[in-house]
PDB file of N, CA and C in Angstrom:
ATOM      1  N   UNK A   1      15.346   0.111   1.004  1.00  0.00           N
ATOM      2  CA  UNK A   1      15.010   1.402   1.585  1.00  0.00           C
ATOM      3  C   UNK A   1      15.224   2.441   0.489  1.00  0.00           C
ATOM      4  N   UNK A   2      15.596   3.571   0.812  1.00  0.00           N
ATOM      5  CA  UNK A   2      15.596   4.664  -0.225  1.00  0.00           C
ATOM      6  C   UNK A   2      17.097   5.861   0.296  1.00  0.00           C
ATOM      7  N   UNK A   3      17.935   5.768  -0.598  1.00  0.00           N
ATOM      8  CA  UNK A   3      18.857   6.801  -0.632  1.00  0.00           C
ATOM      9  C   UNK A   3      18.011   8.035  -0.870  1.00  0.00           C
ATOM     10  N   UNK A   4      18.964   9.219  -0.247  1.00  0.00           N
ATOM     11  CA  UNK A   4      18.451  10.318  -0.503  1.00  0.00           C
ATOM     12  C   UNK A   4      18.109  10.858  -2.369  1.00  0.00           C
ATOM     13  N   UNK A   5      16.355  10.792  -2.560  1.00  0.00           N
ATOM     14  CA  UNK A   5      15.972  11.123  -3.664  1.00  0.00           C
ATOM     15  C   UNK A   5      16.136   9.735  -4.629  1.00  0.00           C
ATOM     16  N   UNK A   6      16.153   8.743  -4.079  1.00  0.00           N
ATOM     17  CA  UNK A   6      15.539   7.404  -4.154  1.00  0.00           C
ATOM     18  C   UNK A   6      13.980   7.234  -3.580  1.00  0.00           C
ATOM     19  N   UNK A   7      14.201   5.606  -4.292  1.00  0.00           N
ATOM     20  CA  UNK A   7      12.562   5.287  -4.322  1.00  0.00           C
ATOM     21  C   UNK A   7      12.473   4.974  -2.385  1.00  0.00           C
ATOM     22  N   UNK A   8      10.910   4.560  -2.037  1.00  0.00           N
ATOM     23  CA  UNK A   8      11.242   4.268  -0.496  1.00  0.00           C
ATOM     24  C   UNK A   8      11.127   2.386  -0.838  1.00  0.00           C
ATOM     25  N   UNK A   9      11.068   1.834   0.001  1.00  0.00           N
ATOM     26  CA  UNK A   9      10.759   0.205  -0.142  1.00  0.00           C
ATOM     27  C   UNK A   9       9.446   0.162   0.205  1.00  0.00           C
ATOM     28  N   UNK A  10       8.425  -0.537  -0.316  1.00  0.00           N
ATOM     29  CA  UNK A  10       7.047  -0.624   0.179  1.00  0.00           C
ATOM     30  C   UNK A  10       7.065  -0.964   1.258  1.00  0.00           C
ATOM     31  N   UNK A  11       7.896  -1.673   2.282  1.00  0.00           N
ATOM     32  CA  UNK A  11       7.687  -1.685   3.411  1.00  0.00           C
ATOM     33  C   UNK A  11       8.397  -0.200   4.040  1.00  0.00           C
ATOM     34  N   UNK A  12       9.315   0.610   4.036  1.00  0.00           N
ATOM     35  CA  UNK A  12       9.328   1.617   4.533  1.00  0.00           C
ATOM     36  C   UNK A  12       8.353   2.756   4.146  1.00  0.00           C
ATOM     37  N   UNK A  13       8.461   2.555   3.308  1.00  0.00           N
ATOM     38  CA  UNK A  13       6.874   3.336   2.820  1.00  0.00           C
ATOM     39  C   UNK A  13       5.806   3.484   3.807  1.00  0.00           C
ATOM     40  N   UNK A  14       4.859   1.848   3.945  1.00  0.00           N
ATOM     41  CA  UNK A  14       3.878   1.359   5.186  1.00  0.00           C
ATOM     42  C   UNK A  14       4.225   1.602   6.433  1.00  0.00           C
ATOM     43  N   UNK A  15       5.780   1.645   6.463  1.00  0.00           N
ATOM     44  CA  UNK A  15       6.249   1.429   8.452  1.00  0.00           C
ATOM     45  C   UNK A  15       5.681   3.232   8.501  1.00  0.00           C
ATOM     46  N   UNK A  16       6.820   4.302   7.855  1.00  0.00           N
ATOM     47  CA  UNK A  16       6.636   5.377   7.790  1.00  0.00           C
ATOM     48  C   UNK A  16       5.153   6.252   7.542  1.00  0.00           C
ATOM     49  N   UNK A  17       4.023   5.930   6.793  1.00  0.00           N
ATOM     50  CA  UNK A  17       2.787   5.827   6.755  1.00  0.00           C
ATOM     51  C   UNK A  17       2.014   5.662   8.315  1.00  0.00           C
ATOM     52  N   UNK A  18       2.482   4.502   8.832  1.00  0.00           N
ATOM     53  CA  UNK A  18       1.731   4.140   9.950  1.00  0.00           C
ATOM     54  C   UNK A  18       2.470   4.712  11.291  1.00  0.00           C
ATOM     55  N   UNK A  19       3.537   5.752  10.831  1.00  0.00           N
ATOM     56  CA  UNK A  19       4.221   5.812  12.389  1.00  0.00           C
ATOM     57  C   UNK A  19       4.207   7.647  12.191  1.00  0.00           C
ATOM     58  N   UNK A  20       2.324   8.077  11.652  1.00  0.00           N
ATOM     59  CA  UNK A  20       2.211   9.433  11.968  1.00  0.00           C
ATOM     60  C   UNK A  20       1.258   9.374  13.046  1.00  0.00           C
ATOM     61  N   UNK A  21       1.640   8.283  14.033  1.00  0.00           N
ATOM     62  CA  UNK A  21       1.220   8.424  15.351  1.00  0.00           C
ATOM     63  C   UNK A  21       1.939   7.303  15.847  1.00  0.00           C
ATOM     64  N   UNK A  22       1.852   7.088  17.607  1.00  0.00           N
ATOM     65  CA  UNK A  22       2.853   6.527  17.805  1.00  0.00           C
ATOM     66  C   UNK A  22       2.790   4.946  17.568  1.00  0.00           C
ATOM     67  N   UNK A  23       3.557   4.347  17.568  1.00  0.00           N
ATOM     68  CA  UNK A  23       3.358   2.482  17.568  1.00  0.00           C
ATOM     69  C   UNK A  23       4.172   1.716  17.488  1.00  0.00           C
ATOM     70  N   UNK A  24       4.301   0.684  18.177  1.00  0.00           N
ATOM     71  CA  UNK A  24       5.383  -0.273  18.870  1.00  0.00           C
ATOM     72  C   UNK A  24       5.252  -1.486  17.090  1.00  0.00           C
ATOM     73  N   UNK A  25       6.085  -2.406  17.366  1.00  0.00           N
ATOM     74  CA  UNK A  25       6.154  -3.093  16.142  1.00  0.00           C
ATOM     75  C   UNK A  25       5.050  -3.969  16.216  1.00  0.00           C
ATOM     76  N   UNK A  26       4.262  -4.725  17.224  1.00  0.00           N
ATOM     77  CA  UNK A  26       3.059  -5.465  16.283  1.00  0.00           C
ATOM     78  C   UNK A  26       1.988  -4.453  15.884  1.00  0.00           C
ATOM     79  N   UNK A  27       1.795  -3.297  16.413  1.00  0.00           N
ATOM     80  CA  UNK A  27       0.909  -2.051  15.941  1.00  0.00           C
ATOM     81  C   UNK A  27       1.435  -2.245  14.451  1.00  0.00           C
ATOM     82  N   UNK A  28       2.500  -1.843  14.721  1.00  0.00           N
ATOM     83  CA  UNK A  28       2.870  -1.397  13.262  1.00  0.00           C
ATOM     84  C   UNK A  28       2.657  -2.376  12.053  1.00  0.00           C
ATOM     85  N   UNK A  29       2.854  -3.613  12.605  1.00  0.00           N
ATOM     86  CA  UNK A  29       2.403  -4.779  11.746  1.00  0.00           C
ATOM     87  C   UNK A  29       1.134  -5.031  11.271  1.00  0.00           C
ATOM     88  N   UNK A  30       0.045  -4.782  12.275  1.00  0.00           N
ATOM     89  CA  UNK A  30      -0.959  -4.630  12.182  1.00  0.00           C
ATOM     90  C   UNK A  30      -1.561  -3.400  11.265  1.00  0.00           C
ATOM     91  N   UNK A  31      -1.068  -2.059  11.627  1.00  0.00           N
ATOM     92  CA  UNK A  31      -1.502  -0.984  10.908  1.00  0.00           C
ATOM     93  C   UNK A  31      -1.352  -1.205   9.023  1.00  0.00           C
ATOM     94  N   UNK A  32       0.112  -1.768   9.223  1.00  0.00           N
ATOM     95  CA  UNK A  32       0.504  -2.351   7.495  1.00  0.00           C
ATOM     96  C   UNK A  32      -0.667  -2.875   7.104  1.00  0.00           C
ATOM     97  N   UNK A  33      -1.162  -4.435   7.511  1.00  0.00           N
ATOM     98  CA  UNK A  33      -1.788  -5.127   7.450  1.00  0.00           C
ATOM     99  C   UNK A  33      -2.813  -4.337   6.501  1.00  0.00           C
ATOM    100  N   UNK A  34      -3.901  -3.628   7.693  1.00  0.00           N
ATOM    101  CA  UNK A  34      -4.682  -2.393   7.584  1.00  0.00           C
ATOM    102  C   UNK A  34      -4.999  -1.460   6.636  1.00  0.00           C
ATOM    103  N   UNK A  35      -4.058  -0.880   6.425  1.00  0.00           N
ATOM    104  CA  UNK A  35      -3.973   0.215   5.572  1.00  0.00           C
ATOM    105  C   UNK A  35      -3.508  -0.355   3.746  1.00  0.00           C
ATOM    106  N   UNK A  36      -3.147  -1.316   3.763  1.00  0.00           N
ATOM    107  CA  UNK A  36      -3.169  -2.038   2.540  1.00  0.00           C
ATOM    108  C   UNK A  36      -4.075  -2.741   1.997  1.00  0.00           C
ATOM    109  N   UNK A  37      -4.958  -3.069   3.281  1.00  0.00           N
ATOM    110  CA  UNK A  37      -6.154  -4.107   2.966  1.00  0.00           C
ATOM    111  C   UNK A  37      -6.019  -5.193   2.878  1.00  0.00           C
ATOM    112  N   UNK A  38      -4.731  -5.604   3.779  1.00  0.00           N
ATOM    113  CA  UNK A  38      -4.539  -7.212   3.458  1.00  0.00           C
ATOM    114  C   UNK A  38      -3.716  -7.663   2.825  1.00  0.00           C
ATOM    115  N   UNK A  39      -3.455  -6.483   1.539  1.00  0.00           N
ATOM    116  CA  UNK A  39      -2.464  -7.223   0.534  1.00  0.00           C
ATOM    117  C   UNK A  39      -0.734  -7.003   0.991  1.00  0.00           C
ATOM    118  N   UNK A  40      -0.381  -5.963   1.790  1.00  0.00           N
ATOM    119  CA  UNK A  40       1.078  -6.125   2.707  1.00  0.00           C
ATOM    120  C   UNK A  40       1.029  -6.662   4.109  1.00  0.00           C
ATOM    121  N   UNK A  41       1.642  -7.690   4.405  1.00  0.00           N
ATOM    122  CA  UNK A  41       1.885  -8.663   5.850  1.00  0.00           C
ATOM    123  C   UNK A  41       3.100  -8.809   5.986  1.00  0.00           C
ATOM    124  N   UNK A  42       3.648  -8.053   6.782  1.00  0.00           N
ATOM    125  CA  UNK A  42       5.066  -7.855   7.332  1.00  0.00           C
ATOM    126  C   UNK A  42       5.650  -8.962   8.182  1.00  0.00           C
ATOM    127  N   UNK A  43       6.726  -9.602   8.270  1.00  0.00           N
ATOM    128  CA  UNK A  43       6.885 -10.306   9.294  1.00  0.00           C
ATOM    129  C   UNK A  43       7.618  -9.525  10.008  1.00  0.00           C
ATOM    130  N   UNK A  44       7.735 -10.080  11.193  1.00  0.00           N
ATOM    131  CA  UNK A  44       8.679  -9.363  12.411  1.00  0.00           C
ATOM    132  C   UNK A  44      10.361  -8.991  11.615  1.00  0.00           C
ATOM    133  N   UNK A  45      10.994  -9.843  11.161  1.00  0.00           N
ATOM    134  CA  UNK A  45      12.207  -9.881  10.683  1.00  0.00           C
ATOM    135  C   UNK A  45      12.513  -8.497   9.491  1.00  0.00           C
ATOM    136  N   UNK A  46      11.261  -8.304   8.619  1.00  0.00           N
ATOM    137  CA  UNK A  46      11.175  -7.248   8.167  1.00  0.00           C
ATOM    138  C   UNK A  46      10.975  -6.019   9.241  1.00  0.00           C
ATOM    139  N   UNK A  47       9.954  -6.063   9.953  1.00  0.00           N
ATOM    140  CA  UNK A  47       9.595  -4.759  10.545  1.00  0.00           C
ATOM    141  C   UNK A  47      11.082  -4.088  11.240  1.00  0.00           C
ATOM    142  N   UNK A  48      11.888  -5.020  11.795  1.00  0.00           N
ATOM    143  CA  UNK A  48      12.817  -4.946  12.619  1.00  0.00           C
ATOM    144  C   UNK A  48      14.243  -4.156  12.070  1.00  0.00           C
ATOM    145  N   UNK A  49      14.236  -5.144  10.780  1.00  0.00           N
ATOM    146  CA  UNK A  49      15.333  -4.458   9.920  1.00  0.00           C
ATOM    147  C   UNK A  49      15.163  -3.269   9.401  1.00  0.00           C
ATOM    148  N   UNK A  50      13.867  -2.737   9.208  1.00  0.00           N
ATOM    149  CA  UNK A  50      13.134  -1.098   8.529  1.00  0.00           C
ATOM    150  C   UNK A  50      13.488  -0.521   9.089  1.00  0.00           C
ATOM    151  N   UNK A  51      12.865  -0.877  10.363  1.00  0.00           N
ATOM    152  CA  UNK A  51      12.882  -0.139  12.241  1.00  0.00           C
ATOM    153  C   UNK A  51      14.505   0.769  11.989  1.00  0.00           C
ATOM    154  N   UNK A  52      15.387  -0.460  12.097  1.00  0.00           N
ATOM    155  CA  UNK A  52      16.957  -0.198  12.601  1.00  0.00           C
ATOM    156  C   UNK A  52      17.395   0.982  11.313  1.00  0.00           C
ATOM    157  N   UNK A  53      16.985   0.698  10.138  1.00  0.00           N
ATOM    158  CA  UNK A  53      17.402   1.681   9.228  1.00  0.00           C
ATOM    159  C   UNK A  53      17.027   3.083   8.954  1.00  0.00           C
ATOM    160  N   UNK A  54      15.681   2.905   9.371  1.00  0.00           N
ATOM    161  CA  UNK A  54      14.695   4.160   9.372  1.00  0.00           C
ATOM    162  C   UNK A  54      15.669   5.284  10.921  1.00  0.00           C
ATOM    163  N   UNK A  55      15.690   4.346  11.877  1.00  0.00           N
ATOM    164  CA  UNK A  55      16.130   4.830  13.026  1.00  0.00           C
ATOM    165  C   UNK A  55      17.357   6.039  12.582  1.00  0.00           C
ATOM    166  N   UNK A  56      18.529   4.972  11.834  1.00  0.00           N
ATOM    167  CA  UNK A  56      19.772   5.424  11.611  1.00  0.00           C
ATOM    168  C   UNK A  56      19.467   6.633  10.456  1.00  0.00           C
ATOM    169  N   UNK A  57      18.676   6.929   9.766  1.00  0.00           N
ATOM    170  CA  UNK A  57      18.880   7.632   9.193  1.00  0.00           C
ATOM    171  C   UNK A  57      18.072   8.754   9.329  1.00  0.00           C
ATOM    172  N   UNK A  58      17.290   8.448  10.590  1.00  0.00           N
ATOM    173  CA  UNK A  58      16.180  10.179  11.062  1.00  0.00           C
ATOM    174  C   UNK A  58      15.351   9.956  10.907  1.00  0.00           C
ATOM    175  N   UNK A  59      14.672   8.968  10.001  1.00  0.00           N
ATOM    176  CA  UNK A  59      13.405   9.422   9.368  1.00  0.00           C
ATOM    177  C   UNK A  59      12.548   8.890  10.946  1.00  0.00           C
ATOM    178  N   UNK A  60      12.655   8.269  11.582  1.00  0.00           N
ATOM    179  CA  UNK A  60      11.792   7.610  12.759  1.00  0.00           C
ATOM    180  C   UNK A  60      12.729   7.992  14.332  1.00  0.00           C
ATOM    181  N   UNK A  61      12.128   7.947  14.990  1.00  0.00           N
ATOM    182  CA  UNK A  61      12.658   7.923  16.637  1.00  0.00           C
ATOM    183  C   UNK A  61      11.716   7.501  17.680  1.00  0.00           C
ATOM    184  N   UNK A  62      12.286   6.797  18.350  1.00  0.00           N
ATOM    185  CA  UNK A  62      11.861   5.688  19.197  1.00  0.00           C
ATOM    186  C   UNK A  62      10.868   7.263  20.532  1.00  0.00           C
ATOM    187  N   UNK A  63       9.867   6.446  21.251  1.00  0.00           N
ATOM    188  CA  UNK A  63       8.925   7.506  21.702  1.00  0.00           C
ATOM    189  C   UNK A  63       8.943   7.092  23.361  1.00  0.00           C
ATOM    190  N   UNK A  64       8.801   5.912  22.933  1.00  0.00           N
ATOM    191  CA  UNK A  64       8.373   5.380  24.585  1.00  0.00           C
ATOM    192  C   UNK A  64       8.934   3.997  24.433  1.00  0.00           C
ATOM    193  N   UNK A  65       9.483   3.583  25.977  1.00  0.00           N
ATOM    194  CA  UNK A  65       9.749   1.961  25.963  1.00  0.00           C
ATOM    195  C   UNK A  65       9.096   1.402  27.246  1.00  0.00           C
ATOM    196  N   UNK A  66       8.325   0.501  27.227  1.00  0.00           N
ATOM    197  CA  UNK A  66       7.794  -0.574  28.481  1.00  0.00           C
ATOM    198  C   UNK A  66       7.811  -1.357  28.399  1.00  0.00           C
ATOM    199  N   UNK A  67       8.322  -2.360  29.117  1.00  0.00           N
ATOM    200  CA  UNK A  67       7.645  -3.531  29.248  1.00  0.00           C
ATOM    201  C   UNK A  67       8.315  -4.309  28.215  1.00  0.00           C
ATOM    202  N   UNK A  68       9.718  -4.253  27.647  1.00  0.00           N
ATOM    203  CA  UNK A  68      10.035  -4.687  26.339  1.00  0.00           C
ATOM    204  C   UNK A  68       9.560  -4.220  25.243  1.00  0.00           C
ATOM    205  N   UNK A  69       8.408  -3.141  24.582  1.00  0.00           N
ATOM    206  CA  UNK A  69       7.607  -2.805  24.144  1.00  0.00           C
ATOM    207  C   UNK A  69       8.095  -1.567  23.935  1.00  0.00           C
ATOM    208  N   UNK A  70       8.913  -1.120  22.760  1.00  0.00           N
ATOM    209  CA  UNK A  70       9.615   0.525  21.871  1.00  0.00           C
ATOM    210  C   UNK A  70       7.663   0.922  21.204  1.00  0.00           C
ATOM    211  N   UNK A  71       8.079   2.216  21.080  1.00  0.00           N
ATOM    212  CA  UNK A  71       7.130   2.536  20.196  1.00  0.00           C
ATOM    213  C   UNK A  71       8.051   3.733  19.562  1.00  0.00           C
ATOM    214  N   UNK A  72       7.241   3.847  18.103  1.00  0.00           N
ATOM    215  CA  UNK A  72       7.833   4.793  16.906  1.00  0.00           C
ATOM    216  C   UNK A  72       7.316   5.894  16.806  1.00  0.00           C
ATOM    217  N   UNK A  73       7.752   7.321  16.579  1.00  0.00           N
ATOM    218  CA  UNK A  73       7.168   7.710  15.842  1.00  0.00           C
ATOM    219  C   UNK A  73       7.804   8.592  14.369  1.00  0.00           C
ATOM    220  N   UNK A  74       7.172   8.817  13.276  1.00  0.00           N
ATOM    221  CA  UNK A  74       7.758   9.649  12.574  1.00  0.00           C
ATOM    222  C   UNK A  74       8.388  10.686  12.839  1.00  0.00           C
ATOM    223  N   UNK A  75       9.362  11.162  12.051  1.00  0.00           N
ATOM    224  CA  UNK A  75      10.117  12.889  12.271  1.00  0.00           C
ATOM    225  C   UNK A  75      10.048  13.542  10.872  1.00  0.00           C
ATOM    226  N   UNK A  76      10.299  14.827  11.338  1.00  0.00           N
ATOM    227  CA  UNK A  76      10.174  15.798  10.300  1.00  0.00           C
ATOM    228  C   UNK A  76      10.784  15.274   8.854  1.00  0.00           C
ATOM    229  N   UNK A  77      12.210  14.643   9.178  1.00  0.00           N
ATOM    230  CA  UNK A  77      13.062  14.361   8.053  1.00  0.00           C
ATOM    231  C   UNK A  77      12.156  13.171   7.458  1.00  0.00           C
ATOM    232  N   UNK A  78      11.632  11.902   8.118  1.00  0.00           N
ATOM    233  CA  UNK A  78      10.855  10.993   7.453  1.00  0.00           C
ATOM    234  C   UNK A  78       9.297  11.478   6.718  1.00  0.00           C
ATOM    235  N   UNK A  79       9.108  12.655   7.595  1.00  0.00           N
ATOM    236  CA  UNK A  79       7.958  13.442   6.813  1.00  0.00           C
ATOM    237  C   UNK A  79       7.885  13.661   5.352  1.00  0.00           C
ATOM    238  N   UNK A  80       9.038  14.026   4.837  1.00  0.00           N
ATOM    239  CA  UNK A  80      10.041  15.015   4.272  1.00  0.00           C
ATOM    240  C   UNK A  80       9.965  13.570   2.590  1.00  0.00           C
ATOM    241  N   UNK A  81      10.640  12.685   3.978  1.00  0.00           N
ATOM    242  CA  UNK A  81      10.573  11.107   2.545  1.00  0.00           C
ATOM    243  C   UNK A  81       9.082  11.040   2.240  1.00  0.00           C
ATOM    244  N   UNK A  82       7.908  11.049   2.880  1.00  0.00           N
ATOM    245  CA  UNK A  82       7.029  10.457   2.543  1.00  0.00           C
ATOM    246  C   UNK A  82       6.267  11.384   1.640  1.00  0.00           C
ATOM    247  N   UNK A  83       6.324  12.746   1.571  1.00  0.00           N
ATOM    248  CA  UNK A  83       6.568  13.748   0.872  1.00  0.00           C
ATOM    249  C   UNK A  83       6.521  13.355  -1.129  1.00  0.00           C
ATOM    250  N   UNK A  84       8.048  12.949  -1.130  1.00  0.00           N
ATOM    251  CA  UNK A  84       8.902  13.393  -1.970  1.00  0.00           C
ATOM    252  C   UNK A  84       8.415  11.688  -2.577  1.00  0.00           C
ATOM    253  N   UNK A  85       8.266  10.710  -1.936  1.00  0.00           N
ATOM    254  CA  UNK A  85       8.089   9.392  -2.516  1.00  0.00           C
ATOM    255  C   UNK A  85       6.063   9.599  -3.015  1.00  0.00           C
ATOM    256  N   UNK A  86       5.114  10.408  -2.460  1.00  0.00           N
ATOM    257  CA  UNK A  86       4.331  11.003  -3.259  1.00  0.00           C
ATOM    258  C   UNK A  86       4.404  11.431  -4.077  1.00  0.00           C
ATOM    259  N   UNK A  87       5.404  12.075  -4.455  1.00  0.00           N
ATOM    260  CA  UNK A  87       5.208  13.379  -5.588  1.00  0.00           C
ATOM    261  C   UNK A  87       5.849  12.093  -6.714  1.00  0.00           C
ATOM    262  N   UNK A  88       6.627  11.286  -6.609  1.00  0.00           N
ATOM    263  CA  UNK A  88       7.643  10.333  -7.670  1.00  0.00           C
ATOM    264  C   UNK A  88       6.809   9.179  -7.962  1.00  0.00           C
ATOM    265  N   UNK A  89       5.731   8.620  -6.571  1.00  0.00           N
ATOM    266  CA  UNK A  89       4.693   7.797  -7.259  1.00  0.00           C
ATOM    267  C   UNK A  89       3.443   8.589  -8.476  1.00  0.00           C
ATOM    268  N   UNK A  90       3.231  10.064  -7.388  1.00  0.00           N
ATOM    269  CA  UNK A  90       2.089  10.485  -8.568  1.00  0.00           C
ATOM    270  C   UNK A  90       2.979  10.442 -10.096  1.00  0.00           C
ATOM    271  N   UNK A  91       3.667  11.116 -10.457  1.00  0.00           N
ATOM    272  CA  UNK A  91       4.630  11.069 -11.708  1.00  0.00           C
ATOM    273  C   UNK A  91       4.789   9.839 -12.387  1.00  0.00           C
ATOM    274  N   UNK A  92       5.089   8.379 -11.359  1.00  0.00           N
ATOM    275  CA  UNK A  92       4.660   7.157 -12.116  1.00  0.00           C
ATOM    276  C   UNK A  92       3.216   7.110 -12.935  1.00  0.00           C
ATOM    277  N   UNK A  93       2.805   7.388 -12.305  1.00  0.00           N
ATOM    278  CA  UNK A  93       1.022   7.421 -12.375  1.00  0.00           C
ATOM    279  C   UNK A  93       0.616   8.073 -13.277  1.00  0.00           C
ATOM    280  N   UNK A  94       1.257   9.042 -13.525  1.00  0.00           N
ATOM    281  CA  UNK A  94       0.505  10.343 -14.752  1.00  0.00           C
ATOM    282  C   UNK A  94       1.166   9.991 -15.589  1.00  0.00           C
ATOM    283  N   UNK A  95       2.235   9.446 -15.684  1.00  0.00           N
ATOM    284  CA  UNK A  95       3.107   8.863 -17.173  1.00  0.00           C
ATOM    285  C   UNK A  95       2.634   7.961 -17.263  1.00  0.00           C
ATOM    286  N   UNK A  96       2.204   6.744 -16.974  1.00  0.00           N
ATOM    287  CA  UNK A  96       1.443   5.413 -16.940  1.00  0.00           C
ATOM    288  C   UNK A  96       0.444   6.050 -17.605  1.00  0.00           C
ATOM    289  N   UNK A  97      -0.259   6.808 -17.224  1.00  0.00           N
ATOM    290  CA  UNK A  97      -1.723   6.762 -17.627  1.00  0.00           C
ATOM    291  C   UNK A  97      -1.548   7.580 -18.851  1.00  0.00           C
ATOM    292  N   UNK A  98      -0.818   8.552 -19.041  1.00  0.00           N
ATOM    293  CA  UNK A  98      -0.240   9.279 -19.884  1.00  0.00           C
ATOM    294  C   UNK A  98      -0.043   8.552 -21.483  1.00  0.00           C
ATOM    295  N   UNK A  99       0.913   7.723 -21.744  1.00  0.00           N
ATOM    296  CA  UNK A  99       1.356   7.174 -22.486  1.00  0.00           C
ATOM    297  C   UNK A  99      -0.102   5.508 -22.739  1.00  0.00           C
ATOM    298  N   UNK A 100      -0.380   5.100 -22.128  1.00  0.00           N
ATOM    299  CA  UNK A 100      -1.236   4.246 -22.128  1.00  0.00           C
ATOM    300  C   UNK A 100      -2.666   4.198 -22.155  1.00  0.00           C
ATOM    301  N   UNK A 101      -3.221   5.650 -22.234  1.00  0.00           N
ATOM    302  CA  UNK A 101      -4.440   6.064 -22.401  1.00  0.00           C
ATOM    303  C   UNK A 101      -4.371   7.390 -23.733  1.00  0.00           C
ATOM    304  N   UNK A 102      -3.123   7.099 -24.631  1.00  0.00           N
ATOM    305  CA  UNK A 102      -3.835   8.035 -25.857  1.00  0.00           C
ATOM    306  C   UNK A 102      -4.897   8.637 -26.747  1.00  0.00           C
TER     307      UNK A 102
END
């Protein structure tokens, strides 16, 4: 995961990405899936452990429960990460290309 002004984990990254609307964990598995194109496939055991950490630390809060069935959604403070883990990937990116395209 990511300490404050740490990196995020590519899977909190994807969970947080996909929970700027609401979604229970195979959504969310699915949305990963999705939005990567295939190349991130979460198992349950991951989604679960993100879930519990993301929870504890704000960035997510639970929306609705049925049926055995939580759904997520983002909060301001996880906004906030997904933010700040943009601005530290673009910076990978412009130094990469930076130094390697003289």
């Amino acid at each position: 995961m990511a300490e404050r002004g740490g990196a995020l984990t590519e899977a909190a990254y994807y969970i947080l990405l996909s929970l700027y609307q609401s979604l229970h964990g195979y959504g969310i598995m699915q949305n990963v899936e999705t939005i990567s194109r295939g190349r991130v496939k979460m198992g349950a055991g991951t989604l679960y452990g993100a879930l519990s950490t993301l929870l504890q630390r704000g960035w997510i809060v639970e929306t609705v429960q049925y049926d055995r069935k939580r759904e997520y959604l983002i909060t301001e403070a996880g906004k906030a990460m997904v933010n700040a883990e943009l601005l530290r990937l673009e910076e990978l990116l412009q130094n990469g290309l930076r130094i390697t395209r003289r």
